[in-house]
Protein backbone atom coordinates (compact mmCIF):
# COMPACT_ATOMS: atom_id res chain seq x y z
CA UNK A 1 46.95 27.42 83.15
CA UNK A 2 50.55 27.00 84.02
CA UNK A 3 51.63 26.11 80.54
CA UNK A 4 50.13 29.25 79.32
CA UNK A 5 52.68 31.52 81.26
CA UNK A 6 55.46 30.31 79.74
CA UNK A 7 54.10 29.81 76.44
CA UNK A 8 53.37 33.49 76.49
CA UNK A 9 56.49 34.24 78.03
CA UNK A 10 58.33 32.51 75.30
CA UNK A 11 56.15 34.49 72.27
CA UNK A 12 56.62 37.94 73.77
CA UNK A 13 60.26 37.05 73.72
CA UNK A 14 60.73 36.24 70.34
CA UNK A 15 58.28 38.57 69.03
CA UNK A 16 61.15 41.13 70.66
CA UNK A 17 64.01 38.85 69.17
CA UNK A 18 62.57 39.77 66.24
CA UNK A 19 61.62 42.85 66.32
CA UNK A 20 65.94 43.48 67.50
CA UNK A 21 66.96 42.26 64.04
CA UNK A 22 64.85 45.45 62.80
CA UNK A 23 67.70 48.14 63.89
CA UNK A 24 66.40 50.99 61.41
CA UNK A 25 62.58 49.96 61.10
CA UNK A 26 61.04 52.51 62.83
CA UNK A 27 63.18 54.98 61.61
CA UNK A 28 62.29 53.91 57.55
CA UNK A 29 58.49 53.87 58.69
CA UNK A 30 59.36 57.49 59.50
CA UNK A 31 61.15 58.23 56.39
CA UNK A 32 57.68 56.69 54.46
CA UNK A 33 55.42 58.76 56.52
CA UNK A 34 57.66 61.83 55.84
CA UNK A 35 57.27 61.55 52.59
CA UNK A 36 53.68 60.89 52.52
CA UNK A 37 53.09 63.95 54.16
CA UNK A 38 55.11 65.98 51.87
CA UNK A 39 53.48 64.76 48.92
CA UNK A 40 50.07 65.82 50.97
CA UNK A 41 51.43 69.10 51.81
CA UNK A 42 53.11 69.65 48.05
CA UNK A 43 49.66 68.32 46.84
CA UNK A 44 47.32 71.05 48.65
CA UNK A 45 50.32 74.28 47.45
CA UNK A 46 49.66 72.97 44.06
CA UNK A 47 45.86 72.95 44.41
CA UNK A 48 46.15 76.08 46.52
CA UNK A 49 48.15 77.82 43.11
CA UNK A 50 46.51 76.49 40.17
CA UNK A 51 43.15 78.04 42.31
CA UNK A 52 44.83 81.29 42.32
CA UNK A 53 46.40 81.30 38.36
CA UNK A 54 42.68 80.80 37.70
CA UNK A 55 41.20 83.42 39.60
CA UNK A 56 43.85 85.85 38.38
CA UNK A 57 43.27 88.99 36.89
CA UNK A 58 45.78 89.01 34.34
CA UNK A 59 48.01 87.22 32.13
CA UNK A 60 51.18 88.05 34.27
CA UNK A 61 49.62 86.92 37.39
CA UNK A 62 47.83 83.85 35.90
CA UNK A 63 51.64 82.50 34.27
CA UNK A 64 52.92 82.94 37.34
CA UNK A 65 50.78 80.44 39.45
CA UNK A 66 50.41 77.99 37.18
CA UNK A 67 54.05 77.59 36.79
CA UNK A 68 54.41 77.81 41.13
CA UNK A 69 51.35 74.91 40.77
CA UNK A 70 53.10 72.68 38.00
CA UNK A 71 56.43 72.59 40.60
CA UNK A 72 54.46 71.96 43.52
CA UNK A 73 52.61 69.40 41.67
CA UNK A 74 55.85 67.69 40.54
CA UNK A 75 57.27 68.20 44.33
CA UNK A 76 53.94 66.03 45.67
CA UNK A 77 54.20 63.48 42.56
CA UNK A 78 58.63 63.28 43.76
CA UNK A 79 57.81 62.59 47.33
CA UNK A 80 54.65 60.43 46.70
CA UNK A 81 57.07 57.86 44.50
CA UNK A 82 59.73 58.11 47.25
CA UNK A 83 57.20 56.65 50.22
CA UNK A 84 56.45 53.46 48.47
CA UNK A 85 60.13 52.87 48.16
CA UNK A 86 60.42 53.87 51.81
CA UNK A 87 58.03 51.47 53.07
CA UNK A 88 59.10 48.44 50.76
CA UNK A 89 62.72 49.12 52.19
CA UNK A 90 61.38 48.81 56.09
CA UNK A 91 60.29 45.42 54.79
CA UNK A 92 63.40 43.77 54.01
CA UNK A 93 65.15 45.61 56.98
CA UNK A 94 63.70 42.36 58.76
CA UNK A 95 64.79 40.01 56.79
């Protein structure tokens, strides 16, 4: 019992050793989950418009959402290649 005080002592301390080398970590976690979100977000406008330039009633009207679907769509794809990136970058922070 009284080795396994210290031996737990001497993990948490270089789990936090570590975890110092990782200055930025947490804040490139964030950057991934920003842009995972974004792509969600981006995802449901471009759903949300290509629903509309179906349901339109004319040509016009129709044109128009596809086209505001297409960019959102290409927003969501943007941001969705960027969080991958993100994440793999908090990785080697700790190396």
């Amino acid at each position: 019992m009284k080795r396994i005080i210290p031996i737990a002592a001497l993990m948490i301390f270089c789990t936090q050793l570590s975890f110092g080398q990782c200055d930025d970590f947490s804040s490139v976690i964030d950057d991934a989950e920003s842009y995972s979100s974004n792509a969600s977000s981006n995802a449901d406008d471009a759903y949300s418009s290509a629903k509309k330039a179906y349901n339109a009633d004319n040509l016009e009207d129709a044109q128009y959402y596809a086209k505001k679907a297409m960019s959102s769509a290409e927003d969501a794809q943007s941001e969705a290649n960027n969080a991958p990136s993100s994440a793999s970058d908090a990785g080697s922070s700790c190396d």
